[in-house]
N, C-alpha and C. Protein backbone atom coordinates (compact mmCIF):
# COMPACT_ATOMS: atom_id res chain seq x y z
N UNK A 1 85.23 12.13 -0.68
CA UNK A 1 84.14 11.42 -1.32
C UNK A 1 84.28 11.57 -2.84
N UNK A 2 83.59 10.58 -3.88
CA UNK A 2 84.13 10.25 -4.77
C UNK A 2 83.28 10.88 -5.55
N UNK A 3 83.10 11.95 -6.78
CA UNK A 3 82.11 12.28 -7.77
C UNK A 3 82.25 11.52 -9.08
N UNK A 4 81.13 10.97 -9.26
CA UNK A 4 80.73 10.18 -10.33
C UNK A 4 79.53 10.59 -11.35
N UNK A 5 79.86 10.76 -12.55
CA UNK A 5 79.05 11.45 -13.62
C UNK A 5 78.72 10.29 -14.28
N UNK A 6 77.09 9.78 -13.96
CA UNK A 6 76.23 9.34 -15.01
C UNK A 6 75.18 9.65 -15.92
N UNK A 7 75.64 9.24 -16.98
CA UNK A 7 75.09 9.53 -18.59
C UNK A 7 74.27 8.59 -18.93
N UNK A 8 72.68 8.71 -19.03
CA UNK A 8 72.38 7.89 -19.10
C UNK A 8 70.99 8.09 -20.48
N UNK A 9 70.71 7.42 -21.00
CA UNK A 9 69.49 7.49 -22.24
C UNK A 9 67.72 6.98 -21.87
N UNK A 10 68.10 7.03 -20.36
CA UNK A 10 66.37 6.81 -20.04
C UNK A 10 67.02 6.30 -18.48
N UNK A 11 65.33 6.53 -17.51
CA UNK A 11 65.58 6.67 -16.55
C UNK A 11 66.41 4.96 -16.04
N UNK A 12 66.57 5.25 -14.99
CA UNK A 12 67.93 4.39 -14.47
C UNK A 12 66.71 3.04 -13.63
N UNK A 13 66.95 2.34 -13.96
CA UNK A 13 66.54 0.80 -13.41
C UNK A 13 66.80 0.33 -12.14
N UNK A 14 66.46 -0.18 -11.39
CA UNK A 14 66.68 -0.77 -10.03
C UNK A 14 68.03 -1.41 -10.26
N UNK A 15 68.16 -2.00 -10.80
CA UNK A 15 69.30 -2.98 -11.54
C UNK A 15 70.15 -2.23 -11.90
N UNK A 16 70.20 -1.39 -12.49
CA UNK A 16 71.39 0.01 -12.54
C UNK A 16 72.10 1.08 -11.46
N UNK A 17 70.96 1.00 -10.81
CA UNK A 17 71.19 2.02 -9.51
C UNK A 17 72.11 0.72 -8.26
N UNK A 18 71.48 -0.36 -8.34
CA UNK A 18 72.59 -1.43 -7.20
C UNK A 18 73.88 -1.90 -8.23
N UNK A 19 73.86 -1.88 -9.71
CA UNK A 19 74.92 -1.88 -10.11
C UNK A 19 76.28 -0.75 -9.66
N UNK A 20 75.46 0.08 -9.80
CA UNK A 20 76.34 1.26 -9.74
C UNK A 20 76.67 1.97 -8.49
N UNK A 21 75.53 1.95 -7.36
CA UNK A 21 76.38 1.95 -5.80
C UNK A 21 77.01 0.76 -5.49
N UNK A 22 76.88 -0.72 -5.76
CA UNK A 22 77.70 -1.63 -5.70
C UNK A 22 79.67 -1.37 -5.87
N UNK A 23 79.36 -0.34 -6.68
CA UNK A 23 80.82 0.02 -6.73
C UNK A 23 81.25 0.92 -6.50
N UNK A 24 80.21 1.77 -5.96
CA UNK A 24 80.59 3.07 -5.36
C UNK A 24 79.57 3.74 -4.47
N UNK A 25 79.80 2.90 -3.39
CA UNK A 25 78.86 2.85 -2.03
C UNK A 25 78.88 4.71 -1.53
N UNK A 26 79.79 5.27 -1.50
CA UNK A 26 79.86 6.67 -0.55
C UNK A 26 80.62 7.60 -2.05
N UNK A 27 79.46 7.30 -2.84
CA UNK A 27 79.48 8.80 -3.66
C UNK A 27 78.86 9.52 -4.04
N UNK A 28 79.05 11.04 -4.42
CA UNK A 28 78.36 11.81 -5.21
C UNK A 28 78.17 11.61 -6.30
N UNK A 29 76.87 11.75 -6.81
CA UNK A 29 76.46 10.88 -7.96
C UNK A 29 75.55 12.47 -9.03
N UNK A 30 76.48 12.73 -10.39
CA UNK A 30 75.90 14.16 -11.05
C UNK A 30 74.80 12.90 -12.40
N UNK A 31 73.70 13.63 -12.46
CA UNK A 31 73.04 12.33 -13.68
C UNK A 31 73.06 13.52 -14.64
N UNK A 32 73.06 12.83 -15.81
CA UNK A 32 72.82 13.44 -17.33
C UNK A 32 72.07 12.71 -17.81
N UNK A 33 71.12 13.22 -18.37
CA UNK A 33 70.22 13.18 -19.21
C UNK A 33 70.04 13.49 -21.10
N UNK A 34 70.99 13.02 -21.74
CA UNK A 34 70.45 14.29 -23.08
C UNK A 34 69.51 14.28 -23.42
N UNK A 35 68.85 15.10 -24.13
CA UNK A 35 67.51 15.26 -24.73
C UNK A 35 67.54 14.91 -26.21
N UNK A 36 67.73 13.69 -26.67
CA UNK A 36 68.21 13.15 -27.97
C UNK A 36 66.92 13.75 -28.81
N UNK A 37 67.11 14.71 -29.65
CA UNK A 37 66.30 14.94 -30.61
C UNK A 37 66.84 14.91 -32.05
N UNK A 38 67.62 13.98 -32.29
CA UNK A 38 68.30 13.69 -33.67
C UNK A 38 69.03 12.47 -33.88
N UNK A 39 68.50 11.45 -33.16
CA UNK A 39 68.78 9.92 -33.31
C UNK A 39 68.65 9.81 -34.80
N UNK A 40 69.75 8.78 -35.07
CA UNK A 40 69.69 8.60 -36.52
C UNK A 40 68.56 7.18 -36.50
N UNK A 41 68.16 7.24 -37.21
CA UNK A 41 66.65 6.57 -38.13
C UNK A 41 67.04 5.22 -38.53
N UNK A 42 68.44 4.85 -39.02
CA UNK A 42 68.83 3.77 -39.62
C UNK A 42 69.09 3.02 -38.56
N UNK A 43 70.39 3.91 -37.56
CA UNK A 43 71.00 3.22 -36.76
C UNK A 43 70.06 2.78 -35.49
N UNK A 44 69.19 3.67 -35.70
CA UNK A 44 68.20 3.24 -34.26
C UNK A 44 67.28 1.88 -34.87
N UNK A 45 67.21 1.69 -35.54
CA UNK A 45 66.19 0.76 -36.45
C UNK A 45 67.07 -0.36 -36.33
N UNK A 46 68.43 -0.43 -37.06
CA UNK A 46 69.27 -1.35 -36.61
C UNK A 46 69.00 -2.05 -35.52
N UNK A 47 69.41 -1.04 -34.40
CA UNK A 47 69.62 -1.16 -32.99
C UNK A 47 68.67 -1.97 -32.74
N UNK A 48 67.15 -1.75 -32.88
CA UNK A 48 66.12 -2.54 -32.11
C UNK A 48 66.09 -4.08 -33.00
N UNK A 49 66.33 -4.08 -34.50
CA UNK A 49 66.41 -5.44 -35.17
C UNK A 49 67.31 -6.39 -34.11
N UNK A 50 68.91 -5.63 -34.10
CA UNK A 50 69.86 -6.43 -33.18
C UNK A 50 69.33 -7.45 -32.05
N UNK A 51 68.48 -6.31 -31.16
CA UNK A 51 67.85 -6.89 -30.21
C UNK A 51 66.49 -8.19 -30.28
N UNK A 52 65.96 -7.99 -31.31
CA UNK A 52 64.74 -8.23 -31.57
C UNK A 52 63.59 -8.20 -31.45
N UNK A 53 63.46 -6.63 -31.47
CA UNK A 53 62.48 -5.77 -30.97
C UNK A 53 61.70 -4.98 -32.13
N UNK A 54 61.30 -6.02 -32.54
CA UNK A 54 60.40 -5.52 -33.45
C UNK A 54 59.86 -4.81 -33.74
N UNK A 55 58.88 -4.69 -32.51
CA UNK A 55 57.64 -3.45 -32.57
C UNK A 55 58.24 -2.12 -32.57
N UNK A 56 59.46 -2.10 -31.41
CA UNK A 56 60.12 -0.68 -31.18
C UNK A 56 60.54 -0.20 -32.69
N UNK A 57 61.30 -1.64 -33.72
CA UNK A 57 62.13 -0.85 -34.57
C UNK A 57 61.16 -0.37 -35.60
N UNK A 58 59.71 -1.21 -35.65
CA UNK A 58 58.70 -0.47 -36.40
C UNK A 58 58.18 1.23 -35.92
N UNK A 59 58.24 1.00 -34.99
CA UNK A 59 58.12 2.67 -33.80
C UNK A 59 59.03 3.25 -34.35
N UNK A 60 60.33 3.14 -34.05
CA UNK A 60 61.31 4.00 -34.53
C UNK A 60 61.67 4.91 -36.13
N UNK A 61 60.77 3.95 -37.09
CA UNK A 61 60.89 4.22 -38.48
C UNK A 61 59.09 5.14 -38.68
N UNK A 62 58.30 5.33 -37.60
CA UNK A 62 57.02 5.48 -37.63
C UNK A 62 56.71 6.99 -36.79
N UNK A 63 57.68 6.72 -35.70
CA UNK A 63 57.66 7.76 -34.71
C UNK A 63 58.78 8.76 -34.31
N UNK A 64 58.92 9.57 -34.85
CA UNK A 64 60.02 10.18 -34.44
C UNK A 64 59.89 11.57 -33.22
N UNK A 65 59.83 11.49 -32.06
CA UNK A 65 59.59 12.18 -30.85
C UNK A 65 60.11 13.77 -31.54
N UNK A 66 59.66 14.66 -31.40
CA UNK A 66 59.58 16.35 -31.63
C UNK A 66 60.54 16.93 -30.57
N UNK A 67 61.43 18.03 -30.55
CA UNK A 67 62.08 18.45 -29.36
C UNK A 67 61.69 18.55 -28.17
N UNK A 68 60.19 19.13 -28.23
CA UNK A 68 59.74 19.06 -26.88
C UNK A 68 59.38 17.91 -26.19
N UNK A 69 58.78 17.14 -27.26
CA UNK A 69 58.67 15.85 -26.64
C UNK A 69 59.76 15.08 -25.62
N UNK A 70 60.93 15.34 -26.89
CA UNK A 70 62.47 14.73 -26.58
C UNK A 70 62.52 15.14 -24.83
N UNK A 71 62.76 16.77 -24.89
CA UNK A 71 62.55 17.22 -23.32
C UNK A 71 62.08 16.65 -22.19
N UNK A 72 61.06 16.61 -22.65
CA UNK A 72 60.01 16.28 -21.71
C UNK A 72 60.09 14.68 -20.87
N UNK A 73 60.76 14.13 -22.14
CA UNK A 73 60.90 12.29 -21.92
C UNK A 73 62.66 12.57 -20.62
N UNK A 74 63.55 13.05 -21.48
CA UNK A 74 64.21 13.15 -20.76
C UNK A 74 64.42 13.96 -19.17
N UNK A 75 63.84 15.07 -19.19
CA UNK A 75 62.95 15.25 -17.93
C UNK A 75 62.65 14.02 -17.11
N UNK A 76 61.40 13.30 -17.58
CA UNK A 76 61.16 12.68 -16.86
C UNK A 76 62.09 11.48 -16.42
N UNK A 77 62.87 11.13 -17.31
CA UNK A 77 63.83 10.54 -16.88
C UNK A 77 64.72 10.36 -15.96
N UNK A 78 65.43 11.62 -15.78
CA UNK A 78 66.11 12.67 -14.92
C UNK A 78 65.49 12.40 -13.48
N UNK A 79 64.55 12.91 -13.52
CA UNK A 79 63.64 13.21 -12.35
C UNK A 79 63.42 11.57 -11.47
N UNK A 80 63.24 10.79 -12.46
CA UNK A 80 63.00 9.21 -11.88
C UNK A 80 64.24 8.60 -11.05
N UNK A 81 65.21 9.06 -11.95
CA UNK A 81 66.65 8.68 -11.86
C UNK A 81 66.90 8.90 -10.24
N UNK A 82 67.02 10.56 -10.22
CA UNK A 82 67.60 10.80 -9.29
C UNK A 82 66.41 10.54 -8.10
N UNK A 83 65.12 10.25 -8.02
CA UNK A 83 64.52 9.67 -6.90
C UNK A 83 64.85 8.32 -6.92
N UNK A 84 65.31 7.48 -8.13
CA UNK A 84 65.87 6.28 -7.16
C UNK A 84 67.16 6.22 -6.49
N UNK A 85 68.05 6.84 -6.94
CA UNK A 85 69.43 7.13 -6.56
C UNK A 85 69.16 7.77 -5.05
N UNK A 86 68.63 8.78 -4.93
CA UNK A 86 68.26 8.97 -3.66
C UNK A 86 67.38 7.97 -2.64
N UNK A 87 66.21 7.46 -3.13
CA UNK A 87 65.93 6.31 -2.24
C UNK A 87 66.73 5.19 -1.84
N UNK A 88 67.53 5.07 -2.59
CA UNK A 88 68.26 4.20 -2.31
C UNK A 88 69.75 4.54 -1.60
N UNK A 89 69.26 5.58 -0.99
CA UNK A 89 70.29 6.30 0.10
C UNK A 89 72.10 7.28 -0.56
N UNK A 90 71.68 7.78 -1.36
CA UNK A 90 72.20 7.92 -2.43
C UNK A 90 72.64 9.58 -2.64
N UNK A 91 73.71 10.35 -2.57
CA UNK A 91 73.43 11.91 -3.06
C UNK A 91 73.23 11.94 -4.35
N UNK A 92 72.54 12.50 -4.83
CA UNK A 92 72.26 12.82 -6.57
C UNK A 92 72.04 14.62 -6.76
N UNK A 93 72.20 14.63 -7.67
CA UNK A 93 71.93 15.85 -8.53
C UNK A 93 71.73 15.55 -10.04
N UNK A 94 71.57 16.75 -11.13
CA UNK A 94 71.76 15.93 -12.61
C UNK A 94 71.10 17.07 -13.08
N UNK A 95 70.88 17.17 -14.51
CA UNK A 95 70.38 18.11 -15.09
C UNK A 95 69.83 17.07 -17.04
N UNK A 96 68.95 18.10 -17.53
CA UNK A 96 69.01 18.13 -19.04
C UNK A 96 70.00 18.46 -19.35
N UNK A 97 70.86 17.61 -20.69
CA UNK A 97 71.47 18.65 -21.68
C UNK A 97 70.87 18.02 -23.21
N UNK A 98 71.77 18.72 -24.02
CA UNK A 98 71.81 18.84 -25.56
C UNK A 98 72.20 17.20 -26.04
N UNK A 99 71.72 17.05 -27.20
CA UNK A 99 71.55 15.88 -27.74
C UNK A 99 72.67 15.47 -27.59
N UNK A 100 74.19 15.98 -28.10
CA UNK A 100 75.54 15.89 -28.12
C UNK A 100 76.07 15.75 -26.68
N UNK A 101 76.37 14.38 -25.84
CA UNK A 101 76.80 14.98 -24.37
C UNK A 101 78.16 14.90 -24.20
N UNK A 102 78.92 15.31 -25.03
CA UNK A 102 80.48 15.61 -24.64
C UNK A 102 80.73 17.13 -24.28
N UNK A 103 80.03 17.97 -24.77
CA UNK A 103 80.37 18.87 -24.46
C UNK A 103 80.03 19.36 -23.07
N UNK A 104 78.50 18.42 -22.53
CA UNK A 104 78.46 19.00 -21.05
C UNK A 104 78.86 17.90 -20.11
N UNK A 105 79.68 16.67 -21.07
CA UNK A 105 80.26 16.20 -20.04
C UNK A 105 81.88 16.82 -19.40
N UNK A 106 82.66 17.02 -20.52
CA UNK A 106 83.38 17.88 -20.28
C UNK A 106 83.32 18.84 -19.51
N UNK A 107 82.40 19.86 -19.83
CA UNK A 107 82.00 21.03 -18.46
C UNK A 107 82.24 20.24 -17.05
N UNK A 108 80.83 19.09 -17.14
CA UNK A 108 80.50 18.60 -15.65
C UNK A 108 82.18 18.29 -15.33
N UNK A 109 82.99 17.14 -15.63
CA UNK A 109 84.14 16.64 -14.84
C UNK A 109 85.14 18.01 -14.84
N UNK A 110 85.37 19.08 -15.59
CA UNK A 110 86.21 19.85 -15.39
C UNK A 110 85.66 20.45 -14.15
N UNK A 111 84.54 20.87 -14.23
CA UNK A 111 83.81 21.60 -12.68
C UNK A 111 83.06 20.95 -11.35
N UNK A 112 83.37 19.82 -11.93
CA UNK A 112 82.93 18.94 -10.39
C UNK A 112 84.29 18.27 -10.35
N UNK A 113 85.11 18.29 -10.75
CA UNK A 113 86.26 17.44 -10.53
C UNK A 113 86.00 15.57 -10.44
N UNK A 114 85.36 15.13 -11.59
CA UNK A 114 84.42 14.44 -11.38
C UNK A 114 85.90 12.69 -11.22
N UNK A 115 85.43 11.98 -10.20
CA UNK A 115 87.10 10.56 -10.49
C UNK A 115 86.16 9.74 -11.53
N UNK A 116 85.10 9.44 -11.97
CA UNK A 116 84.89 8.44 -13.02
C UNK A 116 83.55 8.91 -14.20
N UNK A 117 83.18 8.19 -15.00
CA UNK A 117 82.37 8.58 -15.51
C UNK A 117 81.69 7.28 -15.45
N UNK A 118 80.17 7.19 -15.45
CA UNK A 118 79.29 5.90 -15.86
C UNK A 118 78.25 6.18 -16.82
N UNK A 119 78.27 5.25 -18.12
CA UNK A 119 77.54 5.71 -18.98
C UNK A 119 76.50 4.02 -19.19
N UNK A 120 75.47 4.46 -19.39
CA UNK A 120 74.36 3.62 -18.83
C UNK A 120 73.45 3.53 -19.79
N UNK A 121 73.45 2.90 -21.22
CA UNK A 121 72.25 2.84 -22.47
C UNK A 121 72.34 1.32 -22.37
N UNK A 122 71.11 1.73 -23.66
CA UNK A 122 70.51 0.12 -24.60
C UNK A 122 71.68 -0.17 -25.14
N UNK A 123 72.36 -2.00 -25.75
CA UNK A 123 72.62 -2.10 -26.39
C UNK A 123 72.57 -1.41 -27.83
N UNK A 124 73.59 -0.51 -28.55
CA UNK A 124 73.78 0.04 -29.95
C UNK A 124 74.53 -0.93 -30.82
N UNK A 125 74.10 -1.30 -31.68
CA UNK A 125 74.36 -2.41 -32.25
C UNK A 125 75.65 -2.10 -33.57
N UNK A 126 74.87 -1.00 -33.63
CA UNK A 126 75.93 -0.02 -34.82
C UNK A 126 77.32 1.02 -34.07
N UNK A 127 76.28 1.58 -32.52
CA UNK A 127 77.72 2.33 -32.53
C UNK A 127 78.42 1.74 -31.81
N UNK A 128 78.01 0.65 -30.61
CA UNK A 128 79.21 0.03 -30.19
C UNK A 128 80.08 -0.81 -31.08
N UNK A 129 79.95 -1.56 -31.90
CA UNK A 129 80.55 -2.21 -32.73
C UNK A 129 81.74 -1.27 -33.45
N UNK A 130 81.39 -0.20 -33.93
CA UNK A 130 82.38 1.16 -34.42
C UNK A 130 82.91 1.93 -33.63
N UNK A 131 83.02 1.52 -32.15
CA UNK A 131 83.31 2.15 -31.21
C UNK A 131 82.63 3.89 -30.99
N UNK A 132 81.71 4.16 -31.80
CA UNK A 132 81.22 5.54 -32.08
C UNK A 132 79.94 5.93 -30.76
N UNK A 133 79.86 5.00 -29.90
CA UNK A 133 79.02 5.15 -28.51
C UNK A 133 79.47 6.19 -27.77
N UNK A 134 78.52 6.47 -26.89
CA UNK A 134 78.89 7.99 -25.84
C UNK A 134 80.03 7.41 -25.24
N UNK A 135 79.94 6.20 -24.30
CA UNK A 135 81.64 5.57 -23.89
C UNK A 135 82.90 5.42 -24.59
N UNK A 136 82.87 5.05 -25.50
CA UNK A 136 83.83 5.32 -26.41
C UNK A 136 84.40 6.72 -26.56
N UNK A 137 83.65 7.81 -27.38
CA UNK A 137 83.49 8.93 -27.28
C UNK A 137 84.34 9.63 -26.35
N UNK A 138 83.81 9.24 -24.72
CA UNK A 138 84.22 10.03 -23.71
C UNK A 138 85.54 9.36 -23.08
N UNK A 139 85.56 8.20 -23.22
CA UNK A 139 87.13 7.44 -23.04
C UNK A 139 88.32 8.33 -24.08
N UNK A 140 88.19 9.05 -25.01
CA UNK A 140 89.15 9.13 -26.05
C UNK A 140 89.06 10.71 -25.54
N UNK A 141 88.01 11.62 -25.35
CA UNK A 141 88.05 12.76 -24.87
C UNK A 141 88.21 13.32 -23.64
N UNK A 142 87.66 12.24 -22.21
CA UNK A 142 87.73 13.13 -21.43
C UNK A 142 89.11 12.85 -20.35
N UNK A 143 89.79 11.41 -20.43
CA UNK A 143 91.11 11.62 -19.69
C UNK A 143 90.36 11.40 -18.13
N UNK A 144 89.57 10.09 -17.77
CA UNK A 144 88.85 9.35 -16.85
C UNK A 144 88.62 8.48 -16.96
N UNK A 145 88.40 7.48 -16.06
CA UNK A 145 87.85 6.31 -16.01
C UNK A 145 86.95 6.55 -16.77
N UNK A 146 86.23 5.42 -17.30
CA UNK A 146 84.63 5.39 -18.19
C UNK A 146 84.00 4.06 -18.17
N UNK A 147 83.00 3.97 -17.77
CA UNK A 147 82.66 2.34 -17.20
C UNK A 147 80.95 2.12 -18.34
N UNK A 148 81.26 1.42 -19.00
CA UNK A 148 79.83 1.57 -19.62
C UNK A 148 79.06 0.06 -19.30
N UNK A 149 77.51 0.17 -18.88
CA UNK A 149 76.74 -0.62 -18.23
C UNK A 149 75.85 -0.71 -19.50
N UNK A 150 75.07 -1.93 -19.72
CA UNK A 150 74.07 -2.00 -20.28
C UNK A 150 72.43 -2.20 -19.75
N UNK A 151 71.56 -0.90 -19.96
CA UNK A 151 70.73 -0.47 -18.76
C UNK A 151 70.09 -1.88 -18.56
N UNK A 152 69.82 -1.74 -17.35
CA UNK A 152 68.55 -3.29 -16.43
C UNK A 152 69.52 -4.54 -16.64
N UNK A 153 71.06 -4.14 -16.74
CA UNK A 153 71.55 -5.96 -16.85
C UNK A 153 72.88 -5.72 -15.89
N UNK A 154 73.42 -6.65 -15.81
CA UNK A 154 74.84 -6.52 -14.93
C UNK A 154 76.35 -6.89 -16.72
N UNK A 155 75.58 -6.21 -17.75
CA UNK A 155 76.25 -6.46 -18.30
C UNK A 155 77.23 -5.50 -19.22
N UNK A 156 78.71 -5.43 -19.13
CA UNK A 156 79.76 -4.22 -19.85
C UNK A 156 79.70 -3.88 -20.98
N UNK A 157 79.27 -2.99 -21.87
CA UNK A 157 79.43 -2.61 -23.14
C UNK A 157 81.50 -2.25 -23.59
């Protein structure tokens, strides 16, 4: 059976979860969560203009979430994730980590022996374009497949 490490920046969508057993019907599925407490301000502001999300990118320059907060969101994230992954007949596991997730992605595939990675955000308008995204990132570091989804769409970053 196949272990698959998804990275994801908020909980996982109906539309994400049949994306992603769609292609991997009979696997073990590890979720990550980071607890982003140091999003950059510009690039996130960017990000929501790109989209045209106004209100968020006014939020984003207005609101900046506190560590615990950060936690707590990602927590809940986590937690959502892996009850849909499991309802939807699914093995899951997953944990919090640190804002930075190369370093516990690395851990996870060296110690789960993981065959792919799936990394699962919003359109980044700034870091995909610079290739500076967690997929990118983990394509150049970790020596795996790396499949990046754009969350709630059937669409490839």
């Amino acid at each position: 059976m196949a272990t698959i490490i998804v990275l994801t920046e908020e909980a996982l969508r109906a539309d994400d979860i049949s994306n992603i057993l769609g292609l991997h019907p009979d696997a073990t599925f590890h979720v990550l969560v980071p607890a982003d407490t140091s999003r950059n301000l510009v690039s996130d502001f960017i990000n929501h203009l790109s989209l045209f999300e106004l209100r968020e990118a006014w939020e984003s320059l207005t609101h900046r979430p506190g560590a615990d907060e950060a936690k707590q969101e990602a927590g809940e994230a986590l937690q959502l994730s892996l009850q849909r992954l499991t309802e939807a007949g699914a093995v899951a596991d997953g944990h919090v980590i640190a804002d930075d997730p190369l370093p516990a992605l690395t851990q996870a595939v060296n110690n789960l022996r993981a065959d792919e990675l799936v990394v699962v955000t919003r359109p980044h308008a700034v870091e995909d374009t610079f290739h500076a995204d967690w997929a990118s990132k983990a394509r150049e570091e970790l020596g795996l497949p790396v499949l990046h989804l754009y969350a709630g769409t059937n669409r490839l970053g």
